[in-house]
C-alpha atoms as a PDB file:
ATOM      1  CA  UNK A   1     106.549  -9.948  52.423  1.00  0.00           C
ATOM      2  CA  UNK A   2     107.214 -11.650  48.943  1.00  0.00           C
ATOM      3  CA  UNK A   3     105.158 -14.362  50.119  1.00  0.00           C
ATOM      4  CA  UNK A   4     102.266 -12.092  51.167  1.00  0.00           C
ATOM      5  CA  UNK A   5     102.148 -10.561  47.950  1.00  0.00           C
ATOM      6  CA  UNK A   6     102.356 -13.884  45.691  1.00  0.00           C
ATOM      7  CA  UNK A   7      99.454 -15.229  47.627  1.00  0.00           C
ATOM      8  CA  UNK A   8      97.180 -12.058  46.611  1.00  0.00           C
ATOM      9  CA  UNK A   9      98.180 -12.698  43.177  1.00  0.00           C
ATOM     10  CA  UNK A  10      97.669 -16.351  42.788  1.00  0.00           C
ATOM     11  CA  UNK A  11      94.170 -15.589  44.334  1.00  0.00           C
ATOM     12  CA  UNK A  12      93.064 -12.765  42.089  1.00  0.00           C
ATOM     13  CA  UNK A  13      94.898 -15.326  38.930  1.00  0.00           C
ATOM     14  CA  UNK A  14      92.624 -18.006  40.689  1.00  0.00           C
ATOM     15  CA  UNK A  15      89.599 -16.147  40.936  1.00  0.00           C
ATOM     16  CA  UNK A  16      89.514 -14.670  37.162  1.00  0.00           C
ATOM     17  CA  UNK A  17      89.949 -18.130  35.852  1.00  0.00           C
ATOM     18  CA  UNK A  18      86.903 -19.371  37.598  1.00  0.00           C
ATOM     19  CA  UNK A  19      85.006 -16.073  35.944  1.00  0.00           C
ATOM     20  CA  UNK A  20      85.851 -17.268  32.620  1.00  0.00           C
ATOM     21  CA  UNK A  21      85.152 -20.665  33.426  1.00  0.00           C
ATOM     22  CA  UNK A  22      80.835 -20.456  33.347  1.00  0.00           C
ATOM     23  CA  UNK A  23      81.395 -18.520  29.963  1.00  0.00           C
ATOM     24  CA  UNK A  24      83.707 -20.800  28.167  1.00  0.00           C
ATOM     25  CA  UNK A  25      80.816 -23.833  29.178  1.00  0.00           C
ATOM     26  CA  UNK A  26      78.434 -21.734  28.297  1.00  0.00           C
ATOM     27  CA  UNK A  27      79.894 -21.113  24.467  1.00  0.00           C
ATOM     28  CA  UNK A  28      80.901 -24.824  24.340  1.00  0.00           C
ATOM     29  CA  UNK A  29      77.540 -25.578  24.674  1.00  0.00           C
ATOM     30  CA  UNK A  30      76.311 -23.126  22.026  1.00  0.00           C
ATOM     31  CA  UNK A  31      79.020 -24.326  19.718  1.00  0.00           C
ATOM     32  CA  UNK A  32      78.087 -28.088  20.275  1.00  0.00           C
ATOM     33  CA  UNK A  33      74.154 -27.222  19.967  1.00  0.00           C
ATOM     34  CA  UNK A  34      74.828 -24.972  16.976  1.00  0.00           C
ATOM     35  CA  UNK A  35      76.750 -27.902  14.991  1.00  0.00           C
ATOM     36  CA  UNK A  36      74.135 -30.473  16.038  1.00  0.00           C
ATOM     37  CA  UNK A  37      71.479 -28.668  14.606  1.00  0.00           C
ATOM     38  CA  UNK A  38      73.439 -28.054  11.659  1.00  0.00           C
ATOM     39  CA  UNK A  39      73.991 -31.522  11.312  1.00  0.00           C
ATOM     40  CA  UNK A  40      70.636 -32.392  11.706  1.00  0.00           C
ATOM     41  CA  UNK A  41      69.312 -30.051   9.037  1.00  0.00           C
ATOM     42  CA  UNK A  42      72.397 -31.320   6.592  1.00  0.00           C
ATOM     43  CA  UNK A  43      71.002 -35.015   6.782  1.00  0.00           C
ATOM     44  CA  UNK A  44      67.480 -33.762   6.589  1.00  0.00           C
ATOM     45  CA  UNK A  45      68.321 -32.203   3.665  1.00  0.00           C
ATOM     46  CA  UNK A  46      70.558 -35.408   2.368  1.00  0.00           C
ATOM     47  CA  UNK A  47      68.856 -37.405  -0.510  1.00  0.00           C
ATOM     48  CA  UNK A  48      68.952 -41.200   0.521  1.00  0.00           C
ATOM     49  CA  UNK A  49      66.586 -39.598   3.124  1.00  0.00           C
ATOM     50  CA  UNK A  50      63.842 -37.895   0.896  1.00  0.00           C
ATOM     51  CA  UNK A  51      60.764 -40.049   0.468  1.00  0.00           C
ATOM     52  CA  UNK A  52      61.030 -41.809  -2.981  1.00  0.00           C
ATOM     53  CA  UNK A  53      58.175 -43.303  -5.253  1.00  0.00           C
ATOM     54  CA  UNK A  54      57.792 -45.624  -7.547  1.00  0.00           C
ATOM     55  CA  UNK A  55      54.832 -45.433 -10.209  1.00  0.00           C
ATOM     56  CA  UNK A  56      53.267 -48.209 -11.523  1.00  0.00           C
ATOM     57  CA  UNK A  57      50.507 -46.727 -13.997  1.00  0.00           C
ATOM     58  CA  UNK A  58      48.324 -48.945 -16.100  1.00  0.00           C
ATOM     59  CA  UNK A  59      46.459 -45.756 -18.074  1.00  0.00           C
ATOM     60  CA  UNK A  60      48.764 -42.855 -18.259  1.00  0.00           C
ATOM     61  CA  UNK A  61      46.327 -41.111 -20.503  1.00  0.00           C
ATOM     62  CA  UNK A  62      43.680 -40.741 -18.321  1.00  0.00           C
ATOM     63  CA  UNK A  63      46.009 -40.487 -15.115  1.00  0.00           C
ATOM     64  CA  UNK A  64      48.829 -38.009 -15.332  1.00  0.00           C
ATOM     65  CA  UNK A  65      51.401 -38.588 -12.537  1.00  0.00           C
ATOM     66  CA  UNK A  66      52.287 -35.486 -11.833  1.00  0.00           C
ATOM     67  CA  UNK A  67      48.980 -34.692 -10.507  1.00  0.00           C
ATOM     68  CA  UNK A  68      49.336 -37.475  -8.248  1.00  0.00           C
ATOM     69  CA  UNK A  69      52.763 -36.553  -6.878  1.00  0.00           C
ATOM     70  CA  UNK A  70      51.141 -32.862  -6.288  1.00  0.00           C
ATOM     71  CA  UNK A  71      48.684 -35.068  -3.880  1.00  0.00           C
ATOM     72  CA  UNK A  72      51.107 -37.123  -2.349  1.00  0.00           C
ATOM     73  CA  UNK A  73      53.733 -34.632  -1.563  1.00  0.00           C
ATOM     74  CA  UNK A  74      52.103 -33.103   1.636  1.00  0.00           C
ATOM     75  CA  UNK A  75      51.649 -36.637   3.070  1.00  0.00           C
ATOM     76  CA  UNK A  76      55.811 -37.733   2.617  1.00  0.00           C
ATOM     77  CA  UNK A  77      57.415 -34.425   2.691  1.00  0.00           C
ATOM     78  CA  UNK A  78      59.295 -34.077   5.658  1.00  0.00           C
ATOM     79  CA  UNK A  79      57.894 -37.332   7.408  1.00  0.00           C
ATOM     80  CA  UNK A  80      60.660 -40.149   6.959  1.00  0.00           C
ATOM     81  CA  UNK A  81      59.875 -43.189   8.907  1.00  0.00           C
ATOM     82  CA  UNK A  82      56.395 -41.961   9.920  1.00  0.00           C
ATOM     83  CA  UNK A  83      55.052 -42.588   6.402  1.00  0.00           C
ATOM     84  CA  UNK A  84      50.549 -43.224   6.419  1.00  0.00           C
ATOM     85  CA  UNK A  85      50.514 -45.430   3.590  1.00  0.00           C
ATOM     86  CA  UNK A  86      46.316 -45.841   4.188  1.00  0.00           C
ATOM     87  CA  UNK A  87      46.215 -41.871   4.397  1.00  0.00           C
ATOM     88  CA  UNK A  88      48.069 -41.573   0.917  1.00  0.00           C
ATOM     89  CA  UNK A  89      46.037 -44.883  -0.639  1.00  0.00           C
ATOM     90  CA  UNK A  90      42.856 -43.380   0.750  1.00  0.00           C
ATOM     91  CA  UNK A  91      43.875 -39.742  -1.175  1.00  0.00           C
ATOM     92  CA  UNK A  92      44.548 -41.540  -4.140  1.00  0.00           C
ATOM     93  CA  UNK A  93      41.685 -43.381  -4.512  1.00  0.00           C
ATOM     94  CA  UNK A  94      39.364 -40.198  -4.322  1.00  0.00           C
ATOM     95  CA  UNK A  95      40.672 -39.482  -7.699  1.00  0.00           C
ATOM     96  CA  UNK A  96      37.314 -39.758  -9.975  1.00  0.00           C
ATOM     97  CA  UNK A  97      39.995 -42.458 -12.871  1.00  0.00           C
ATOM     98  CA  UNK A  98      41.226 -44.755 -10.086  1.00  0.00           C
ATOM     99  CA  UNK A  99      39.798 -47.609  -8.742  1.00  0.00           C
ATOM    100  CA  UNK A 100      42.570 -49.119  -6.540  1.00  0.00           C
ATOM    101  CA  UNK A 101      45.552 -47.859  -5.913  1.00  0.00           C
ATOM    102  CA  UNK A 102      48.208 -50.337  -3.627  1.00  0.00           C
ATOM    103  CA  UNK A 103      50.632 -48.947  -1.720  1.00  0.00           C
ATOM    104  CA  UNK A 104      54.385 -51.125  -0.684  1.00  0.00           C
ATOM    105  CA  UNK A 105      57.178 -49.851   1.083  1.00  0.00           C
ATOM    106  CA  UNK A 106      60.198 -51.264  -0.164  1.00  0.00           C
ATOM    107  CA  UNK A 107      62.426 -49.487   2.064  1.00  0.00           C
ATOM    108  CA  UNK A 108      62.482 -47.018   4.812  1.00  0.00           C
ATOM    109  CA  UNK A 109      62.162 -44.134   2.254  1.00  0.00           C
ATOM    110  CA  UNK A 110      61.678 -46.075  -0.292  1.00  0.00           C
ATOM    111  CA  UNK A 111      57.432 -46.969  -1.749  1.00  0.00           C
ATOM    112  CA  UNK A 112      55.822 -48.063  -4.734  1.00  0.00           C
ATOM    113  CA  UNK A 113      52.328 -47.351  -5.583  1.00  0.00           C
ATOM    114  CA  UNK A 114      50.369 -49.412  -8.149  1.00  0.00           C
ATOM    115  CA  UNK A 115      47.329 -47.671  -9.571  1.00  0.00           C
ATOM    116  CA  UNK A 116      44.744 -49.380 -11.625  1.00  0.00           C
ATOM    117  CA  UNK A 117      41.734 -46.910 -13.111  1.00  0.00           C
ATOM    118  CA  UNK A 118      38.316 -47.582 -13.866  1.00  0.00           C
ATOM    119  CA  UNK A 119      37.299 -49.731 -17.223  1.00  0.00           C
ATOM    120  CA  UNK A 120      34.407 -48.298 -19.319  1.00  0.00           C
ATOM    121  CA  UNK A 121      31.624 -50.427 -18.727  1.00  0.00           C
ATOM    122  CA  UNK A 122      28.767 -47.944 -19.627  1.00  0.00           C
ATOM    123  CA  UNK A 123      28.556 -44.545 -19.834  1.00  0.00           C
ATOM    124  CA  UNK A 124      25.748 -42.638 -17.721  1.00  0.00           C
ATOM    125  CA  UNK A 125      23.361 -39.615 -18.178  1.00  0.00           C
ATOM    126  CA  UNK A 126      21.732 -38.086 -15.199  1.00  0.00           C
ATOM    127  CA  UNK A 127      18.181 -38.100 -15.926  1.00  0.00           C
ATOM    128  CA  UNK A 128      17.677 -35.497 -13.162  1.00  0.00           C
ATOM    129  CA  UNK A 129      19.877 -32.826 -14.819  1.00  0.00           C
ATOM    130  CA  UNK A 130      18.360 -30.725 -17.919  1.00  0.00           C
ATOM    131  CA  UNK A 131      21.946 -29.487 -18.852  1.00  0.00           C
ATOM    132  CA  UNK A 132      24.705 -31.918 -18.929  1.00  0.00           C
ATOM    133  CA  UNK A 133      27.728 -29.460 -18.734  1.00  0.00           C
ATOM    134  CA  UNK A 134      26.943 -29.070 -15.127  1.00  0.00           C
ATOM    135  CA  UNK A 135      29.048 -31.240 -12.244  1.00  0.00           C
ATOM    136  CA  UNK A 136      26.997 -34.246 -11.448  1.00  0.00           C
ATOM    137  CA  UNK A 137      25.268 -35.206 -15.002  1.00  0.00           C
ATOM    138  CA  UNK A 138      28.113 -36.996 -17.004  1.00  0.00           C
ATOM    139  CA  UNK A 139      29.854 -40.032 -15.863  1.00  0.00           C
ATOM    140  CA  UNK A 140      30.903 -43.790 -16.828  1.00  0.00           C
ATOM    141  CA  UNK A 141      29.733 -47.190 -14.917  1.00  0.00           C
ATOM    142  CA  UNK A 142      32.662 -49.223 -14.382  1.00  0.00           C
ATOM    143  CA  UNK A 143      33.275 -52.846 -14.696  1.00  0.00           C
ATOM    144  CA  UNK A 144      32.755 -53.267 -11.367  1.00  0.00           C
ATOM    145  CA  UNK A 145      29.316 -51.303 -11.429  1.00  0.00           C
ATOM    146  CA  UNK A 146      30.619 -47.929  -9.659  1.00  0.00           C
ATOM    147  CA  UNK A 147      29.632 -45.157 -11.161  1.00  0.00           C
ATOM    148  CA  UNK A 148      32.376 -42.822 -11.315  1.00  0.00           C
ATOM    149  CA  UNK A 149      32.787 -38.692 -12.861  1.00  0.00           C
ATOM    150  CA  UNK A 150      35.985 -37.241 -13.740  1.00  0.00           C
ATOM    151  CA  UNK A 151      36.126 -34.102 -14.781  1.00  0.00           C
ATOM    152  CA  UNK A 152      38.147 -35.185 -17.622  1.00  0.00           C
ATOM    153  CA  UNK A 153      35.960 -37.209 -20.176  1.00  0.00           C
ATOM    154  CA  UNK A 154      36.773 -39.590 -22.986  1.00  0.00           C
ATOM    155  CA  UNK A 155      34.848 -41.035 -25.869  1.00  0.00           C
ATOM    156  CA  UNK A 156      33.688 -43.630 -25.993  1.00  0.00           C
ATOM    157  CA  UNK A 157      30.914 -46.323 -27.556  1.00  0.00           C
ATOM    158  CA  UNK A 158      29.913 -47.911 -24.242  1.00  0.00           C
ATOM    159  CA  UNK A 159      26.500 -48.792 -23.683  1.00  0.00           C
ATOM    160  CA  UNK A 160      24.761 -45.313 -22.282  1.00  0.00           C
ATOM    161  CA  UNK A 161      23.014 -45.328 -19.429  1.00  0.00           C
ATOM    162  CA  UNK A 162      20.167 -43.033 -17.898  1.00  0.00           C
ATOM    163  CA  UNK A 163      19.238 -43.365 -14.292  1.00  0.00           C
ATOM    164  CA  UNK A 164      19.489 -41.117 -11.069  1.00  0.00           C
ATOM    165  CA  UNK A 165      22.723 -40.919  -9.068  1.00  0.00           C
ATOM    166  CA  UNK A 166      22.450 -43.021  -6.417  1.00  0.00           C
ATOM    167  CA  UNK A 167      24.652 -46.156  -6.008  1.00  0.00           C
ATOM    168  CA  UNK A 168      21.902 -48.546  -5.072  1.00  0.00           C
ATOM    169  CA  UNK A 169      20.453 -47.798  -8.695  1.00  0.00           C
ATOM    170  CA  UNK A 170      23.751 -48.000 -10.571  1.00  0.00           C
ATOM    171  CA  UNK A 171      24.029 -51.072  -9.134  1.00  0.00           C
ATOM    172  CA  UNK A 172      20.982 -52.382  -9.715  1.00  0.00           C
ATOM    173  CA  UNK A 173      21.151 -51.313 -13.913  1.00  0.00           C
ATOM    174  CA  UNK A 174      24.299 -52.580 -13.885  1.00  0.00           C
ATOM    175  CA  UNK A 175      23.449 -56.291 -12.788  1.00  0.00           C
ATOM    176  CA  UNK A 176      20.268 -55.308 -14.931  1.00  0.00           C
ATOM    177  CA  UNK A 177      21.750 -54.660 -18.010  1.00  0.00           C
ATOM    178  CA  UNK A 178      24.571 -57.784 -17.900  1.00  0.00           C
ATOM    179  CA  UNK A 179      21.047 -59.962 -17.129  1.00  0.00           C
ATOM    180  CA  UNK A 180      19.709 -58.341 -20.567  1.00  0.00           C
ATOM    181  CA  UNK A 181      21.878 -58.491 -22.546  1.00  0.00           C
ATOM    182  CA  UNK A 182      23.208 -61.865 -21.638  1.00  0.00           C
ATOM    183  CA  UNK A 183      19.485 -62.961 -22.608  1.00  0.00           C
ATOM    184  CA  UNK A 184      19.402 -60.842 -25.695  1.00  0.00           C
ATOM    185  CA  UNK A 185      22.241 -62.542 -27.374  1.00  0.00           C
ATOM    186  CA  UNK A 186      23.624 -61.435 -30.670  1.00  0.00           C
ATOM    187  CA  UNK A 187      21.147 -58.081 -30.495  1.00  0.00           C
ATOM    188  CA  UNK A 188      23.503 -55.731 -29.043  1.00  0.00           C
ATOM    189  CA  UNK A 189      21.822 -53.073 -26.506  1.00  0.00           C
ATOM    190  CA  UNK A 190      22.920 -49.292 -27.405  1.00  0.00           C
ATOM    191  CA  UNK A 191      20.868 -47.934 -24.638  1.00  0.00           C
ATOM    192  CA  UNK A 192      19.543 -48.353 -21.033  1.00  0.00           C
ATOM    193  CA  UNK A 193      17.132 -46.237 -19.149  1.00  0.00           C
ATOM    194  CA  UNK A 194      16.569 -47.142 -15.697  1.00  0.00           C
ATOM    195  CA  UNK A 195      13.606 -44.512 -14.110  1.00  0.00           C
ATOM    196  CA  UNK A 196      10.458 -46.396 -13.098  1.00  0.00           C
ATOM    197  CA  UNK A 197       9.904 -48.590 -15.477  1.00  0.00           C
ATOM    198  CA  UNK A 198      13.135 -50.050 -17.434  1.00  0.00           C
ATOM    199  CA  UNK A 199      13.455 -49.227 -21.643  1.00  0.00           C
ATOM    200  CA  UNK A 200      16.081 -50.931 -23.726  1.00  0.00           C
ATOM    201  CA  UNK A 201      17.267 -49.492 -27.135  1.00  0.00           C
ATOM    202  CA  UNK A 202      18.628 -52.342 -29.209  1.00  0.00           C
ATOM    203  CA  UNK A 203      20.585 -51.228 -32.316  1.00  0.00           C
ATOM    204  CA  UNK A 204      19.931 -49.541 -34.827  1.00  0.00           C
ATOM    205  CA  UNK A 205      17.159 -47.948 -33.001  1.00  0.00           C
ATOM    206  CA  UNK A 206      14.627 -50.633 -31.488  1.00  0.00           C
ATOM    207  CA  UNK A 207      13.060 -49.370 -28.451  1.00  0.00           C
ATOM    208  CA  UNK A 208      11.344 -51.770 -26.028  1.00  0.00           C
ATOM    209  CA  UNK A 209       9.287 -50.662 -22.652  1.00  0.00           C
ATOM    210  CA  UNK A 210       9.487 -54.081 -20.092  1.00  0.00           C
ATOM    211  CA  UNK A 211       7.726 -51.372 -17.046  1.00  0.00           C
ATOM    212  CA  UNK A 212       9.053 -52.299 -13.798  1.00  0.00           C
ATOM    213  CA  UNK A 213       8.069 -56.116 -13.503  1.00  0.00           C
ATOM    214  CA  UNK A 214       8.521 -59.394 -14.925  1.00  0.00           C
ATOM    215  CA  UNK A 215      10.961 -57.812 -16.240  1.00  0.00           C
ATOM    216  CA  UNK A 216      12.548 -60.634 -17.861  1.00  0.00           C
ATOM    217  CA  UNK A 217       9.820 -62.181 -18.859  1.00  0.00           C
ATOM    218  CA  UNK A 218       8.772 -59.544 -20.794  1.00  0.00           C
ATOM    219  CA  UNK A 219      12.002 -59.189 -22.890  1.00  0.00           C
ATOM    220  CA  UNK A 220      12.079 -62.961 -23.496  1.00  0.00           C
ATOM    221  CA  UNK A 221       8.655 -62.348 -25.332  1.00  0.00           C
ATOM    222  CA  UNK A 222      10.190 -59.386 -27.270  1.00  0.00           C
ATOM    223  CA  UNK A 223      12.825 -61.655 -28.224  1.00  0.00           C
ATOM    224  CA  UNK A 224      10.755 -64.461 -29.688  1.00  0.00           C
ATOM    225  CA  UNK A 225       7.699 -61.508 -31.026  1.00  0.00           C
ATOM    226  CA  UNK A 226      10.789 -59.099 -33.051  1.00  0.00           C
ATOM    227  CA  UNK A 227      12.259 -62.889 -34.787  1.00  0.00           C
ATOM    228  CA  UNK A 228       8.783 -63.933 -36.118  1.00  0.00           C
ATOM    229  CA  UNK A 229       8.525 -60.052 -37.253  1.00  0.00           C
ATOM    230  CA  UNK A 230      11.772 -60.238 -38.929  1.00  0.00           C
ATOM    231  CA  UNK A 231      10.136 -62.831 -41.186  1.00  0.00           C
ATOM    232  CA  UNK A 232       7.302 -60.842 -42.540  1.00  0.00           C
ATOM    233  CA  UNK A 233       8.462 -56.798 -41.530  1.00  0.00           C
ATOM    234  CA  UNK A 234      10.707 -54.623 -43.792  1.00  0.00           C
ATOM    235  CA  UNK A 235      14.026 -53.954 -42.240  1.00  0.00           C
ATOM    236  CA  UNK A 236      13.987 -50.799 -42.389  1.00  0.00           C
ATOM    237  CA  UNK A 237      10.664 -50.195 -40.286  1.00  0.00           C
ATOM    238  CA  UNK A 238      11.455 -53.170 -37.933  1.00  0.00           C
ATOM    239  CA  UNK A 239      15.119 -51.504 -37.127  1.00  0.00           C
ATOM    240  CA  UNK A 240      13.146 -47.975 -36.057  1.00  0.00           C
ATOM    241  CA  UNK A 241       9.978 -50.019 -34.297  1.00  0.00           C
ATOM    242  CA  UNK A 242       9.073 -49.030 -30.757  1.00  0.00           C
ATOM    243  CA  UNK A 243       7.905 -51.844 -28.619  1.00  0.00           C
ATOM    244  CA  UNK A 244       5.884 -52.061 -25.598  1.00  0.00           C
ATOM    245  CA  UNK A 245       5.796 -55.468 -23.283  1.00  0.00           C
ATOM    246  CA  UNK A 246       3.531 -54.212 -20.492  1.00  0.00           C
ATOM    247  CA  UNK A 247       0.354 -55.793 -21.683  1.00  0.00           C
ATOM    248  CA  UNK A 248      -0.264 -58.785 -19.634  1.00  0.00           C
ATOM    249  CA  UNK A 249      -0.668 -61.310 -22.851  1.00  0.00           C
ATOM    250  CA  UNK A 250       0.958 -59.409 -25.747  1.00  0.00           C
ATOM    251  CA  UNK A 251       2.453 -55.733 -26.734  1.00  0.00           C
ATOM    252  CA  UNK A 252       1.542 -52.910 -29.011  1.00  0.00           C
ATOM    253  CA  UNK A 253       4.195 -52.070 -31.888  1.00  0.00           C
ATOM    254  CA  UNK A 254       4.438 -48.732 -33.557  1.00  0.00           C
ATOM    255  CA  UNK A 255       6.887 -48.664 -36.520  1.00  0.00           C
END
């Protein structure tokens, strides 16, 4: 009868044991999932894993590098080893001040970005636009002929420039004006219109019309016409004269 009786109580003992058993794997795997995704926030949040940069700046006056950060940071927050280097070189580079900007990774979260801005070649004038406070009408030709317009200006004594905004024409002026000025020696250009016919104003205030061809020609005969003038022409009308090249064997001068 004892028998009987421990039998029924080693199976009810039994079967309780195998009711808690489900439960207790089932909270073991909470408890392991819970501390796993702990951990895995924890190390997110750990510092040797936080995308650092390096800043290599030639102009920090014209870029600031906290507004580059603020364009970076949505392209390395959070993404580790799956860093675009071309999709943050390609953001930087749509900044109006930089010409190239290099990116390196020197370790996994680890880069260094070298930025190099535009250099003043000319400045440019829209000569679509009547007022030049609106977006589109003020910019600067670089030294590598793009034409480039940051909202933030600086002054500057560059040659100015007047042409439309198309890249083909800056371009064009740019090679234009190196051509001219190359030619023109010692007689430094102050001004450069390029429309449909090309005018140069030589300082002080010499303005010369070559039209639109023979172009080079033309200013080669300025050139020799303005030093035999220099001979027998007061300065001070000779520095405000106004000369036109389009005439196929000579020029008219106003002074």
């Amino acid at each position: 009868m004892i028998k009987k009786q421990n039998r029924r109580y080693n199976a009810h003992k039994k079967t309780t044991a195998q009711r808690l058993m489900p439960i207790a794997k089932i909270l073991s795997i909470l408890i392991i999932l819970g501390f796993t995704i702990w951990g895995v926030v924890k190390i997110k949040e750990m510092d040797f894993l936080q995308t650092k940069i390096t800043w290599q700046i030639d102009n920090n006056l014209l870029v600031a590098q906290s507004h580059l950060e603020s364009k970076v940071q949505p392209l390395i927050k959070n993404k580790y080893l799956l860093l675009n280097l071309i999709e943050i070189k390609q953001v930087l580079e749509n900044e109006p001040w930089i010409a190239t900007a290099n990116i390196k990774r020197l370790f996994f979260n680890s880069i260094q970005v070298s930025i190099k801005t535009h250099k003043i070649a000319m400045r440019w004038e829209n000569i679509n636009c009547k007022q030049k406070s609106v977006p589109g009408c003020l910019g600067y030709i670089s030294t590598n002929g793009t034409l480039f317009m940051p909202r933030k200006t600086v002054k500057s004594n560059a040659v100015l420039a007047h042409s439309k905004a198309e890249q083909a024409v800056i371009t064009q002026l740019y090679q234009d004006y190196q051509n001219y000025q190359k030619s023109s020696g010692e007689m430094r250009i102050h001004a450069f219109s390029k429309t449909q016919i090309d005018t140069l104003i030589f300082k002080p205030n010499i303005k010369v019309i070559l039209g639109y061809q023979q172009k080079q020609q033309r200013l080669e005969r300025f050139l020799k016409a303005y030093k035999e003038l220099k001979k027998t022409t007061p300065k001070v009308k000779l520095n405000r004269a106004s000369f036109d090249m389009r005439y196929p064997k000579g020029f008219s001068l106003k002074l």
